[in-house]
N, C-alpha and C. Protein backbone atom coordinates (compact mmCIF):
# COMPACT_ATOMS: atom_id res chain seq x y z
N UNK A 1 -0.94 -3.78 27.01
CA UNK A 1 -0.17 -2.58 26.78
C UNK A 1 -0.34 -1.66 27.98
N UNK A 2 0.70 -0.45 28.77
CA UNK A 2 0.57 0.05 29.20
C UNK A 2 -0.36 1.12 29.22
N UNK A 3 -1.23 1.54 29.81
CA UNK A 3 -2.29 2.62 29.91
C UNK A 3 -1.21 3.65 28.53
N UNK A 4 0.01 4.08 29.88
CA UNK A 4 0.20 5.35 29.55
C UNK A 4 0.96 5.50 27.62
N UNK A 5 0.75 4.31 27.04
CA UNK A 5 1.04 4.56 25.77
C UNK A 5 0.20 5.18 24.67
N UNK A 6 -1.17 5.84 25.51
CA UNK A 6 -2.13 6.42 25.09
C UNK A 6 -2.36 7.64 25.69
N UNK A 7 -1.32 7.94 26.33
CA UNK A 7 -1.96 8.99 27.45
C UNK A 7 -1.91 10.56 26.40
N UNK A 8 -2.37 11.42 26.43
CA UNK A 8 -2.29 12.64 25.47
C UNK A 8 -0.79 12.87 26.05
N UNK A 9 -0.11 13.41 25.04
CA UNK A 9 1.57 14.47 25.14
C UNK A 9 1.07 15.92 24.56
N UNK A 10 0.89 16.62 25.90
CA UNK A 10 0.95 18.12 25.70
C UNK A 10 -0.46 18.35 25.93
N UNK A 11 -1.24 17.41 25.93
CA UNK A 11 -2.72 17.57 25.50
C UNK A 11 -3.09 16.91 24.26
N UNK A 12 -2.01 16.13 23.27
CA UNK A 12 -2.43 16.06 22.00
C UNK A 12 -2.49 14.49 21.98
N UNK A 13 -3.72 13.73 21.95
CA UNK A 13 -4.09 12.53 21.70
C UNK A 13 -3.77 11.77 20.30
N UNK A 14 -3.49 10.70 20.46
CA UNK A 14 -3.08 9.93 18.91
C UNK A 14 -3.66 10.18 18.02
N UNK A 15 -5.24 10.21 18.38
CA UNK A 15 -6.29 11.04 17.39
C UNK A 15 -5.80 12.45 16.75
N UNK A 16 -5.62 13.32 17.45
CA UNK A 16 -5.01 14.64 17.00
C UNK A 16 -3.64 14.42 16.57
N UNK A 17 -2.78 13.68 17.02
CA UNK A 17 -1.66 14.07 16.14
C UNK A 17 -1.59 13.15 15.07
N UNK A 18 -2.93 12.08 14.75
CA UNK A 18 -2.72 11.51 12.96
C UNK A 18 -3.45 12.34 12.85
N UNK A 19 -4.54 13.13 12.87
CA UNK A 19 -5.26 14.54 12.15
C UNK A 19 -3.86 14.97 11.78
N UNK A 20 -3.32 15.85 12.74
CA UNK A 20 -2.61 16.69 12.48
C UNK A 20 -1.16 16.27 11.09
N UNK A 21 -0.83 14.78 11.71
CA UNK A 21 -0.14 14.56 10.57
C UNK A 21 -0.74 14.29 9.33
N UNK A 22 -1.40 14.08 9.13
CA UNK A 22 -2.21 13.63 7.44
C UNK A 22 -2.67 15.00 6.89
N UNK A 23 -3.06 16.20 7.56
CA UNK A 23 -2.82 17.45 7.01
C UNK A 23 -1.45 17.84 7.00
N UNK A 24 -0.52 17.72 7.53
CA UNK A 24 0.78 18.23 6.82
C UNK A 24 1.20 17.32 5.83
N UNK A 25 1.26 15.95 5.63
CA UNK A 25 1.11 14.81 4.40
C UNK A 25 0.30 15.62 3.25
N UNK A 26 -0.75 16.17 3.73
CA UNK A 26 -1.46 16.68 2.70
C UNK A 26 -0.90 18.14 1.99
N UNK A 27 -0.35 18.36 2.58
CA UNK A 27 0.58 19.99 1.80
C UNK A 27 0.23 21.49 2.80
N UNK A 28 -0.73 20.80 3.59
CA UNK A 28 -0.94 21.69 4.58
C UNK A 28 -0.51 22.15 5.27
N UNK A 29 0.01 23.85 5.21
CA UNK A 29 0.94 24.94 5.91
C UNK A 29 0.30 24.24 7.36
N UNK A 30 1.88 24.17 8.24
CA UNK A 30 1.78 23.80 9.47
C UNK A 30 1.43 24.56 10.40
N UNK A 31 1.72 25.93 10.50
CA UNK A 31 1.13 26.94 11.12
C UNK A 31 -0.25 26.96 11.56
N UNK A 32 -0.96 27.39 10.40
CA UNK A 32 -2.48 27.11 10.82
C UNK A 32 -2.84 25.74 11.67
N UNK A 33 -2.27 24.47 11.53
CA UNK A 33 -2.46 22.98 12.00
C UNK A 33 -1.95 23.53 13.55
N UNK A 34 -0.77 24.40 14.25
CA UNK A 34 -0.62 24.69 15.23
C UNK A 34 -1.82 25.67 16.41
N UNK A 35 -1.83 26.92 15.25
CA UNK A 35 -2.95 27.39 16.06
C UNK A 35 -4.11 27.08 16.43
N UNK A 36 -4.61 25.90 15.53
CA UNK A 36 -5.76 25.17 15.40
C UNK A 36 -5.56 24.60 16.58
N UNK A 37 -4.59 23.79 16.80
CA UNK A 37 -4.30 23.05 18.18
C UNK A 37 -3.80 23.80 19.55
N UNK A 38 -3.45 24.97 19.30
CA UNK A 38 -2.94 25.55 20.45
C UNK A 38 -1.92 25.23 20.79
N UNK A 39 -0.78 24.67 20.22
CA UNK A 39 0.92 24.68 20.29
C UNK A 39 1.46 25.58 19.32
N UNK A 40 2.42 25.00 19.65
CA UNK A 40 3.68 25.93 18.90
C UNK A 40 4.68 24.94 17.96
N UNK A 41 5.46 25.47 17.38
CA UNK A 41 6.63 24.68 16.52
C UNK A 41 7.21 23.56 17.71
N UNK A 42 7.61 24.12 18.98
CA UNK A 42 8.76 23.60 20.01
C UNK A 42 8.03 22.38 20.47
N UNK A 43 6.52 22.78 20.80
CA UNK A 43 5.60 21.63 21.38
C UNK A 43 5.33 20.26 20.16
N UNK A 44 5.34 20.83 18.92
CA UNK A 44 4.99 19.68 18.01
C UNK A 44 6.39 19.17 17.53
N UNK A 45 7.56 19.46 17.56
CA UNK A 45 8.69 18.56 17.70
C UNK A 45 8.72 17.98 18.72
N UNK A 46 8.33 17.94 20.07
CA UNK A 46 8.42 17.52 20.91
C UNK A 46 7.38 16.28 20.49
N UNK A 47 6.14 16.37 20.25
CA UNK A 47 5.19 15.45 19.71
C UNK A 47 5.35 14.52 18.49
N UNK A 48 5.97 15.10 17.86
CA UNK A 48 6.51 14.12 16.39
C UNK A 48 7.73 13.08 16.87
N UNK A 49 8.14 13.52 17.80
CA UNK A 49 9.23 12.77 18.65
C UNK A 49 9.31 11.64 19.38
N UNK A 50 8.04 11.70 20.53
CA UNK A 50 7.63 10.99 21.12
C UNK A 50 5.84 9.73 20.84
N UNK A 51 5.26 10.65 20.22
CA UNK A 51 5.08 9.33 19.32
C UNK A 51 5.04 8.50 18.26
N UNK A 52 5.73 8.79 18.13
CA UNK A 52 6.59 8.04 16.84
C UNK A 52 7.15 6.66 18.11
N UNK A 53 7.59 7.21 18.86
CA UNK A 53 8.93 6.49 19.73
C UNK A 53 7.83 5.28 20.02
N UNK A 54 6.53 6.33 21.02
CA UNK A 54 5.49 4.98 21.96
C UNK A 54 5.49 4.19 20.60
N UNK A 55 5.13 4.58 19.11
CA UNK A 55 4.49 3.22 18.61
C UNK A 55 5.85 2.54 18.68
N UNK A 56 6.85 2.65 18.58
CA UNK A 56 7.93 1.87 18.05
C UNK A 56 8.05 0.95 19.51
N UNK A 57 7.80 1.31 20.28
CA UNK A 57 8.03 0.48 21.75
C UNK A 57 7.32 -0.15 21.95
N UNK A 58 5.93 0.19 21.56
CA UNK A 58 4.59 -0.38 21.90
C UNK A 58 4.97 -2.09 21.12
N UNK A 59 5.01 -3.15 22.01
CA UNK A 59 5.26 -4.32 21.33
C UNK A 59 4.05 -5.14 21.19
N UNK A 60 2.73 -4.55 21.20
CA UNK A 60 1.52 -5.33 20.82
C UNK A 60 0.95 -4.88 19.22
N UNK A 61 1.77 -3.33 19.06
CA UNK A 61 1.03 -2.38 18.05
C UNK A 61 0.19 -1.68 17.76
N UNK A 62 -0.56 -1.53 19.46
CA UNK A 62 -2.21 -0.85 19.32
C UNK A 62 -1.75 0.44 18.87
N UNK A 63 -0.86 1.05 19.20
CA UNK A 63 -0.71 2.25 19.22
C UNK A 63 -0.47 2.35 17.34
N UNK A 64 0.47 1.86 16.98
CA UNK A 64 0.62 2.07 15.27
C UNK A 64 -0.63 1.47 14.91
N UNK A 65 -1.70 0.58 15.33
CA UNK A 65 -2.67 0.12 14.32
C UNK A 65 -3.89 1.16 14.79
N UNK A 66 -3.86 1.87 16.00
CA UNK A 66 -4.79 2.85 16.39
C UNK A 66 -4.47 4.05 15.26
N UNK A 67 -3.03 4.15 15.25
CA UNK A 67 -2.95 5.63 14.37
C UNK A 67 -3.13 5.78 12.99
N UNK A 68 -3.24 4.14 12.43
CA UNK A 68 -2.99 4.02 11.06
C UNK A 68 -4.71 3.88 10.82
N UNK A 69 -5.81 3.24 11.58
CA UNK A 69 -6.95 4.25 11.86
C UNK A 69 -7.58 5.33 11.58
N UNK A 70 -6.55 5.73 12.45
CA UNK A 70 -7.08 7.59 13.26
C UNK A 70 -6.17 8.18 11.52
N UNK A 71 -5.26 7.83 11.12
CA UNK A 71 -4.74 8.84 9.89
C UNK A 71 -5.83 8.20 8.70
N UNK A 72 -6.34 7.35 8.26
CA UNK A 72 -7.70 6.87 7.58
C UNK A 72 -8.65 7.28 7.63
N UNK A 73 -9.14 7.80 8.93
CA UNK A 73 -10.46 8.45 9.11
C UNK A 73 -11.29 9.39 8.46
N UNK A 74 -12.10 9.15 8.27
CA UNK A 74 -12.36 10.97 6.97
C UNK A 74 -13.52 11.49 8.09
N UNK A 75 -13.50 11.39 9.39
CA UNK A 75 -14.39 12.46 9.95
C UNK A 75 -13.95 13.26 10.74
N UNK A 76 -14.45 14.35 10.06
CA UNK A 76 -14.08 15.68 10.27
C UNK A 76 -13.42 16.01 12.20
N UNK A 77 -12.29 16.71 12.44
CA UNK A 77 -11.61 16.50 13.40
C UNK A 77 -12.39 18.10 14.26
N UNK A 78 -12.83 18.13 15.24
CA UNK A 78 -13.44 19.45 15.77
C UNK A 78 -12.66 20.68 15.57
N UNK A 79 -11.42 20.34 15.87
CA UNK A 79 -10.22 21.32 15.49
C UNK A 79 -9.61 21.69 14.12
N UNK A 80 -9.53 21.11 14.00
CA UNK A 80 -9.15 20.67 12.65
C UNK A 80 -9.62 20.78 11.40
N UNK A 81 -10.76 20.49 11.90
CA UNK A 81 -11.94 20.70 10.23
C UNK A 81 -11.93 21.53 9.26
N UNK A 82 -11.53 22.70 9.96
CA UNK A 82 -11.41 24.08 8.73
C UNK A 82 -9.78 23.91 7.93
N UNK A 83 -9.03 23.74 8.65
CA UNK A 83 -8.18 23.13 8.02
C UNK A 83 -7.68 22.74 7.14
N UNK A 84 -7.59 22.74 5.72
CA UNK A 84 -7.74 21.73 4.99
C UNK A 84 -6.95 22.38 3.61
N UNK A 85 -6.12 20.98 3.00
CA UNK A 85 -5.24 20.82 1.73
C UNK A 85 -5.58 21.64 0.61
N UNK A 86 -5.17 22.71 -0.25
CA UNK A 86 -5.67 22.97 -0.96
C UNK A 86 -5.62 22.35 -2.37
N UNK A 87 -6.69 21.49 -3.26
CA UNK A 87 -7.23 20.31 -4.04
C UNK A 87 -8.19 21.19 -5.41
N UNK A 88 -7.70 20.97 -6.13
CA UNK A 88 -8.35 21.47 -7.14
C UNK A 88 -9.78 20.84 -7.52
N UNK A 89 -10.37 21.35 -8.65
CA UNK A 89 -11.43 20.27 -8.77
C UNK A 89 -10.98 18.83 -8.71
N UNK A 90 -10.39 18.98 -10.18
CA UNK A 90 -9.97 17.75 -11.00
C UNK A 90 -9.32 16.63 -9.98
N UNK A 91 -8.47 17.46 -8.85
CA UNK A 91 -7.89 16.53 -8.08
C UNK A 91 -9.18 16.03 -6.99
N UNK A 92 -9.98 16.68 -6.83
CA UNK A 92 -10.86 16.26 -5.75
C UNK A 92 -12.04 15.19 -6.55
N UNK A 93 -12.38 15.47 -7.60
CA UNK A 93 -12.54 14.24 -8.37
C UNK A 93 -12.02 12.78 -8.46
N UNK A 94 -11.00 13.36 -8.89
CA UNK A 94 -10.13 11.88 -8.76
C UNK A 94 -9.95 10.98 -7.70
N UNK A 95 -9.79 12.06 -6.11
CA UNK A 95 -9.64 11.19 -5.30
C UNK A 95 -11.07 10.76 -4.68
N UNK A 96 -12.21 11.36 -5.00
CA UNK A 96 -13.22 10.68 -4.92
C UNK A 96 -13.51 9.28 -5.59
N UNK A 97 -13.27 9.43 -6.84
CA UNK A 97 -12.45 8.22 -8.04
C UNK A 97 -12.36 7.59 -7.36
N UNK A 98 -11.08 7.57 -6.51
CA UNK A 98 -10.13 6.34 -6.39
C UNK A 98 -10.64 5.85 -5.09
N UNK A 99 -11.52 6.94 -4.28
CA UNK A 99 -11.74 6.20 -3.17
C UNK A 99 -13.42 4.90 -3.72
N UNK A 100 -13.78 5.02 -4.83
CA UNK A 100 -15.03 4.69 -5.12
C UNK A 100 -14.74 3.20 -6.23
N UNK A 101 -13.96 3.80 -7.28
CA UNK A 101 -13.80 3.10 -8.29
C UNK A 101 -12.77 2.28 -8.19
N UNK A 102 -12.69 0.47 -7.71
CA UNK A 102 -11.50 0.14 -7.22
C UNK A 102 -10.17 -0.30 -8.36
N UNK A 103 -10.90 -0.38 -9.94
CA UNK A 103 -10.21 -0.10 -10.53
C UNK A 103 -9.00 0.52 -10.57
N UNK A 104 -9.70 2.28 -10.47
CA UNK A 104 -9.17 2.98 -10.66
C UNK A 104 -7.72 3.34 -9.86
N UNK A 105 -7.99 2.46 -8.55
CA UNK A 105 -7.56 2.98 -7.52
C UNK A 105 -6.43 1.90 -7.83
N UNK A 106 -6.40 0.79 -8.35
CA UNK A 106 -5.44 -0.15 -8.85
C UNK A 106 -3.79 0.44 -9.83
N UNK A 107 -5.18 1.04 -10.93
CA UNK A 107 -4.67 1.64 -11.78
C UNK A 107 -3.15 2.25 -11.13
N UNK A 108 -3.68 3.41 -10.45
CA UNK A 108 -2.90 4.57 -9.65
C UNK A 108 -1.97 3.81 -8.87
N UNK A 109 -2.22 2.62 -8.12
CA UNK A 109 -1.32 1.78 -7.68
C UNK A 109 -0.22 1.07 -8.26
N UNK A 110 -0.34 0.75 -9.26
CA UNK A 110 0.44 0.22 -10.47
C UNK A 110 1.58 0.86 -10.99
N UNK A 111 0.82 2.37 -11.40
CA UNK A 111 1.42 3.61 -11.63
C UNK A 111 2.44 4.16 -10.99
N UNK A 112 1.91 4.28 -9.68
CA UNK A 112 2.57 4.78 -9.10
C UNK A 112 4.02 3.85 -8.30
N UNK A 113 3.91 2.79 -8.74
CA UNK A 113 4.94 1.33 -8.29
C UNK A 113 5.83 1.61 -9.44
N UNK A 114 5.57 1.86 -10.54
CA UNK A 114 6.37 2.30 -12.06
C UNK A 114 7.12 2.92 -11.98
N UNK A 115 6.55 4.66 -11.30
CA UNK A 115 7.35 5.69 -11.65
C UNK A 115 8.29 5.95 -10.11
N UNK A 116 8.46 4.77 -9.15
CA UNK A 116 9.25 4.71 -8.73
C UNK A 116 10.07 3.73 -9.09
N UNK A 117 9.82 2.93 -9.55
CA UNK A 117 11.27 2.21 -10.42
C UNK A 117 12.26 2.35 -11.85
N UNK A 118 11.20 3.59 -12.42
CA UNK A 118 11.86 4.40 -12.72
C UNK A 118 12.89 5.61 -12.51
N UNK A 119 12.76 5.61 -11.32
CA UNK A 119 13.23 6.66 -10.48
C UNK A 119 12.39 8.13 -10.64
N UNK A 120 11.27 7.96 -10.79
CA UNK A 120 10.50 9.22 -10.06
C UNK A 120 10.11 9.03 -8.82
N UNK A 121 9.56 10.21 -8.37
CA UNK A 121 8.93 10.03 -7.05
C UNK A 121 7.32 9.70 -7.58
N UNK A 122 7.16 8.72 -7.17
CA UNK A 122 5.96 8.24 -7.48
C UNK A 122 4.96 8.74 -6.91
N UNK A 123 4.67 9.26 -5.69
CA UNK A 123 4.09 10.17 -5.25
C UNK A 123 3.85 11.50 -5.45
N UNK A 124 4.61 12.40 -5.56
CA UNK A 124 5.37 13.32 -6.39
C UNK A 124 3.87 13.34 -8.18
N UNK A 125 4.42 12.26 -8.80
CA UNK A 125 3.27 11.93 -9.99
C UNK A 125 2.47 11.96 -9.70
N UNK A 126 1.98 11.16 -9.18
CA UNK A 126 0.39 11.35 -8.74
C UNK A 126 -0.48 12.67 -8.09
N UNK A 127 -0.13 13.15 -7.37
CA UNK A 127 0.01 14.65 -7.26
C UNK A 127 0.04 15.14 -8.60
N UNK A 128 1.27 15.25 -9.24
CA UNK A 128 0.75 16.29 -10.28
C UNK A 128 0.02 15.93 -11.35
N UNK A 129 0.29 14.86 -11.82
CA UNK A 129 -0.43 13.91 -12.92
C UNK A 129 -2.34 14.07 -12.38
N UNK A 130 -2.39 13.49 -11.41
CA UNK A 130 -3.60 13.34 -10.78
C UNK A 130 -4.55 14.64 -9.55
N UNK A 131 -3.53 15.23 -9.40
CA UNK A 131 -4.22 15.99 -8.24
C UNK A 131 -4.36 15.40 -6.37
N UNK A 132 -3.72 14.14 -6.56
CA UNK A 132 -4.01 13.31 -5.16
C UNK A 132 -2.79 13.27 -4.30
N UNK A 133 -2.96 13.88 -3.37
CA UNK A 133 -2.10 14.02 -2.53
C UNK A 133 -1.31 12.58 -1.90
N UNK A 134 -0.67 12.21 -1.47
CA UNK A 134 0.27 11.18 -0.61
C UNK A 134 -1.12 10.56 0.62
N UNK A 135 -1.28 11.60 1.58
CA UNK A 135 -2.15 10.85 2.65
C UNK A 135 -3.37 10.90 1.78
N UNK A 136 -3.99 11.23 1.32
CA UNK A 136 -5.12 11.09 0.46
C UNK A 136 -5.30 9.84 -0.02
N UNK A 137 -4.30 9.35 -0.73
CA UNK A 137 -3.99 8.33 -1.62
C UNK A 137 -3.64 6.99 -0.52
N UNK A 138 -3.04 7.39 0.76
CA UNK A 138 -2.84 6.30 1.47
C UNK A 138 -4.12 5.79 2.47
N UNK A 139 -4.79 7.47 2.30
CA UNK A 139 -6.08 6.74 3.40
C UNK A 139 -7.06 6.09 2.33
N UNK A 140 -7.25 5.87 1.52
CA UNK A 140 -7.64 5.11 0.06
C UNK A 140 -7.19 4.11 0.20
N UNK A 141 -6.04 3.54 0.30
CA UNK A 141 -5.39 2.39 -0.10
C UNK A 141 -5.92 1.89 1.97
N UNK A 142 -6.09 2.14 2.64
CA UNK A 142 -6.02 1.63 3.91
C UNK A 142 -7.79 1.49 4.00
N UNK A 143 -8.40 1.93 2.89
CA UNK A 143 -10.04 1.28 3.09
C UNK A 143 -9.74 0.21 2.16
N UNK A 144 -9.37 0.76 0.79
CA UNK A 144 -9.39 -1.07 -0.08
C UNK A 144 -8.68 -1.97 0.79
N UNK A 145 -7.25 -1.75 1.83
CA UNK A 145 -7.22 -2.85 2.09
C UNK A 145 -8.35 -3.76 3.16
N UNK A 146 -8.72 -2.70 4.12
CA UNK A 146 -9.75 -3.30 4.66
C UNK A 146 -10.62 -4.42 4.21
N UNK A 147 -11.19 -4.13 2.42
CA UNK A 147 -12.10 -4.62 2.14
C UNK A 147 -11.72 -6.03 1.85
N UNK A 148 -10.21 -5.60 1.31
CA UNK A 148 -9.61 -7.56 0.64
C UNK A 148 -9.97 -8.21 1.71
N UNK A 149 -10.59 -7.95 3.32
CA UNK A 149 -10.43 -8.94 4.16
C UNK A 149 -11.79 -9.74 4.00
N UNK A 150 -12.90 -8.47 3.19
CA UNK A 150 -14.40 -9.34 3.10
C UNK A 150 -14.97 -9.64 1.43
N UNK A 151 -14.00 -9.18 0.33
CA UNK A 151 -14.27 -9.69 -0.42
C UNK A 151 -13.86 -11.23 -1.03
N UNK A 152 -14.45 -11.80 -2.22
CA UNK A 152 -14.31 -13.15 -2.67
C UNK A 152 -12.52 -13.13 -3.23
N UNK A 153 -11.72 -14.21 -2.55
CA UNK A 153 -10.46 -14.12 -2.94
C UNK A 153 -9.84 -14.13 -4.41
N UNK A 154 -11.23 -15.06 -5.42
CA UNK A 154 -10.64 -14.45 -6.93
C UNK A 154 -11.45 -13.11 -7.51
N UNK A 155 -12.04 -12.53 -6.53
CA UNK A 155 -12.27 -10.76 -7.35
C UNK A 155 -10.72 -10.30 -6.66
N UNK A 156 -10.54 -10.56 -5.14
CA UNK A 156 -9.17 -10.19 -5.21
C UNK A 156 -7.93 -10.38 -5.97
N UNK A 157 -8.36 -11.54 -6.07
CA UNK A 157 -7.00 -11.57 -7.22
C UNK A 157 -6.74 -10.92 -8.98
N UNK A 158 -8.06 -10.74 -9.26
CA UNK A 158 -8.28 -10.44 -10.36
C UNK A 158 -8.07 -8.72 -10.47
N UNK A 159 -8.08 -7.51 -9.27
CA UNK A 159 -7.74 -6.42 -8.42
C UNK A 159 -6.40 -6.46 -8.85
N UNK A 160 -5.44 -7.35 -8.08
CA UNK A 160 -4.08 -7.80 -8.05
C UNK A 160 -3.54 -7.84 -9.15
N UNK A 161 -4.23 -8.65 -10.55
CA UNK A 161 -3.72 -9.07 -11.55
C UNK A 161 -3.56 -7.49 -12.56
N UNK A 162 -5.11 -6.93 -12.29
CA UNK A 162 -5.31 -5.65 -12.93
C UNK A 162 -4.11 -4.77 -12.59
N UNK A 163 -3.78 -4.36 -11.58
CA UNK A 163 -2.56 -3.62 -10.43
C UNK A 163 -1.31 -4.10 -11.53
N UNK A 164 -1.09 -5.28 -11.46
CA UNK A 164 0.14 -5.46 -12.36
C UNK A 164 0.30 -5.13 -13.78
N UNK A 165 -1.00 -5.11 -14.07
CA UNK A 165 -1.00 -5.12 -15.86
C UNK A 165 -1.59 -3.69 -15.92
N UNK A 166 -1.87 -2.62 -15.22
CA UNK A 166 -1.40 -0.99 -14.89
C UNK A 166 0.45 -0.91 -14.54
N UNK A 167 0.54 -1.48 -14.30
CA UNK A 167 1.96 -1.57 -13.64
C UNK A 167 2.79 -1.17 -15.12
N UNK A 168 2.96 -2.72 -16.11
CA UNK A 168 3.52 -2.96 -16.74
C UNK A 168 3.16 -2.07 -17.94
N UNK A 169 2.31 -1.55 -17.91
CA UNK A 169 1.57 -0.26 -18.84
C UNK A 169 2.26 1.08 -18.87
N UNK A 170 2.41 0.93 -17.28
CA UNK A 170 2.96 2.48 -17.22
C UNK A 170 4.11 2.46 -17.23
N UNK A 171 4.97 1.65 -16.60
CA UNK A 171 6.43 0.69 -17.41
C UNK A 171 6.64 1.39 -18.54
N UNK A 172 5.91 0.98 -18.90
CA UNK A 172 5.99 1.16 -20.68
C UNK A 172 6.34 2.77 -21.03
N UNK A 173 5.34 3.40 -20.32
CA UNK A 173 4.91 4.59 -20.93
C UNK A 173 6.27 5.42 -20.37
N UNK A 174 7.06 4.94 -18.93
CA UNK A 174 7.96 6.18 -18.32
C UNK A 174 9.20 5.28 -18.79
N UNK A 175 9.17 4.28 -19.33
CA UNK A 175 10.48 3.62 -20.12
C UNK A 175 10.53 4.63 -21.42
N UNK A 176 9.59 4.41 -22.54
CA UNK A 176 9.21 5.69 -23.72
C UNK A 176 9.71 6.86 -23.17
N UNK A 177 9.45 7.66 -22.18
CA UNK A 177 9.47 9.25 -22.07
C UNK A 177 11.24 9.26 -21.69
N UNK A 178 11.99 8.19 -21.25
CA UNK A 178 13.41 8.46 -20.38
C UNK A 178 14.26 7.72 -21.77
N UNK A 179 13.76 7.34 -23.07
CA UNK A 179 14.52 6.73 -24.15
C UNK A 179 14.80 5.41 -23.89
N UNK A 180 13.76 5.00 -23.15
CA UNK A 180 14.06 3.26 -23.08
C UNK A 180 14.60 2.92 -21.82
N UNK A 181 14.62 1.51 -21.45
CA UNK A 181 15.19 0.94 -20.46
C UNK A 181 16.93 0.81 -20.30
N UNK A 182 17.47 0.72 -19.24
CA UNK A 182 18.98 0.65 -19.48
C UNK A 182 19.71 0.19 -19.86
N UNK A 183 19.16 -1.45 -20.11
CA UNK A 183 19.27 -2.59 -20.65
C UNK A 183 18.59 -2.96 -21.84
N UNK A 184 18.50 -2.14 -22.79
CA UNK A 184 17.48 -2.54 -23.66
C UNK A 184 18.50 -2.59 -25.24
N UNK A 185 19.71 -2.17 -25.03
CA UNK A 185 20.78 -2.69 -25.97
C UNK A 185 21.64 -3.31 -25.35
N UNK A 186 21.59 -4.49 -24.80
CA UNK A 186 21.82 -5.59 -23.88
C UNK A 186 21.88 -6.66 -24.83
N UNK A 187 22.66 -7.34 -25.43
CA UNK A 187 22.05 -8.72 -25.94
C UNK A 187 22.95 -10.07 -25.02
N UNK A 188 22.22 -10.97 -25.07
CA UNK A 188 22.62 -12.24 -24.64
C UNK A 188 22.58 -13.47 -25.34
């Protein structure tokens, strides 16, 4: 890969701008995320712009597998640190939960696969249902996946199987709340 597909834009390194994006993912007023960094609105369109672009060009992927990383990371960013989503208890619980309990974290996966084929925003739910924000929930899902690479392939699958049968649960439950499925006076 070329050096310069890493080079900082503006000053702002891949590192800082997945900080910076996973606090606005997180609900975090962008303002403060600016002064923290020392730009402005004009400089971080300019940055949301261009790398986005390097990963898309980048044809090895360091750059998208560096950022998907750097937006995973849970240590604290020098700039950045004070920063931060505002999380209730209950929600900061939970996503401790989900980062701990892989169950749980299935569960929410399942769930949240439901109430978008229901047509909610499945994200959207979880948030309010749960308290867990979108990047919260994705830098969660980007350590379990890590782990499927070192755990035994039938606890993985048995993870997998659980995921579906949360799935088909909650199916259930946002089919009930909308008066049933669309097809459910369908006969053949």
């Amino acid at each position: 890969m070329a050096k310069d597909y890493l080079e900082p834009i503006h000053g702002i390194s891949l590192r800082d701008y997945a900080a910076m994006a996973k606090r606005i993912a997180q609900g975090v007023d962008e303002e403060p995320i600016f002064r923290a960094m020392g730009i402005d609105r004009a400089i971080w369109d300019e940055i949301n712009t261009l790398w986005p672009q390097r990963m898309a060009e980048d044809e090895t992927f360091e750059v998208t597998i560096l950022y998907s990383q750097y937006f995973a990371d849970e240590t604290p960013h020098p700039k950045l640190d004070a920063v931060k989503a505002d999380i209730s208890a209950e929600g900061a619980a939970n996503l401790e939960r989900v980062k701990a309990d892989r169950y749980f974290y299935e569960e929410l996966s399942g769930a949240r696969e439901a109430a978008f084929e229901y047509g909610l925003d499945g994200s959207q739910w979880l948030l309010e249902t749960f308290g867990i924000n979108l990047a919260d929930f994705q830098a969660a899902a980007m350590k379990h996946g890590e782990e499927n690479f070192r755990i035994d392939p039938e606890q993985l699958r048995e993870y997998l199987d659980y995921q579906c049968e949360m799935k088909a649960k909650y199916a259930e439950k946002f089919a009930a709340e909308r008066g049933g499925n669309v097809a459910d006076d369908v006969e053949f």
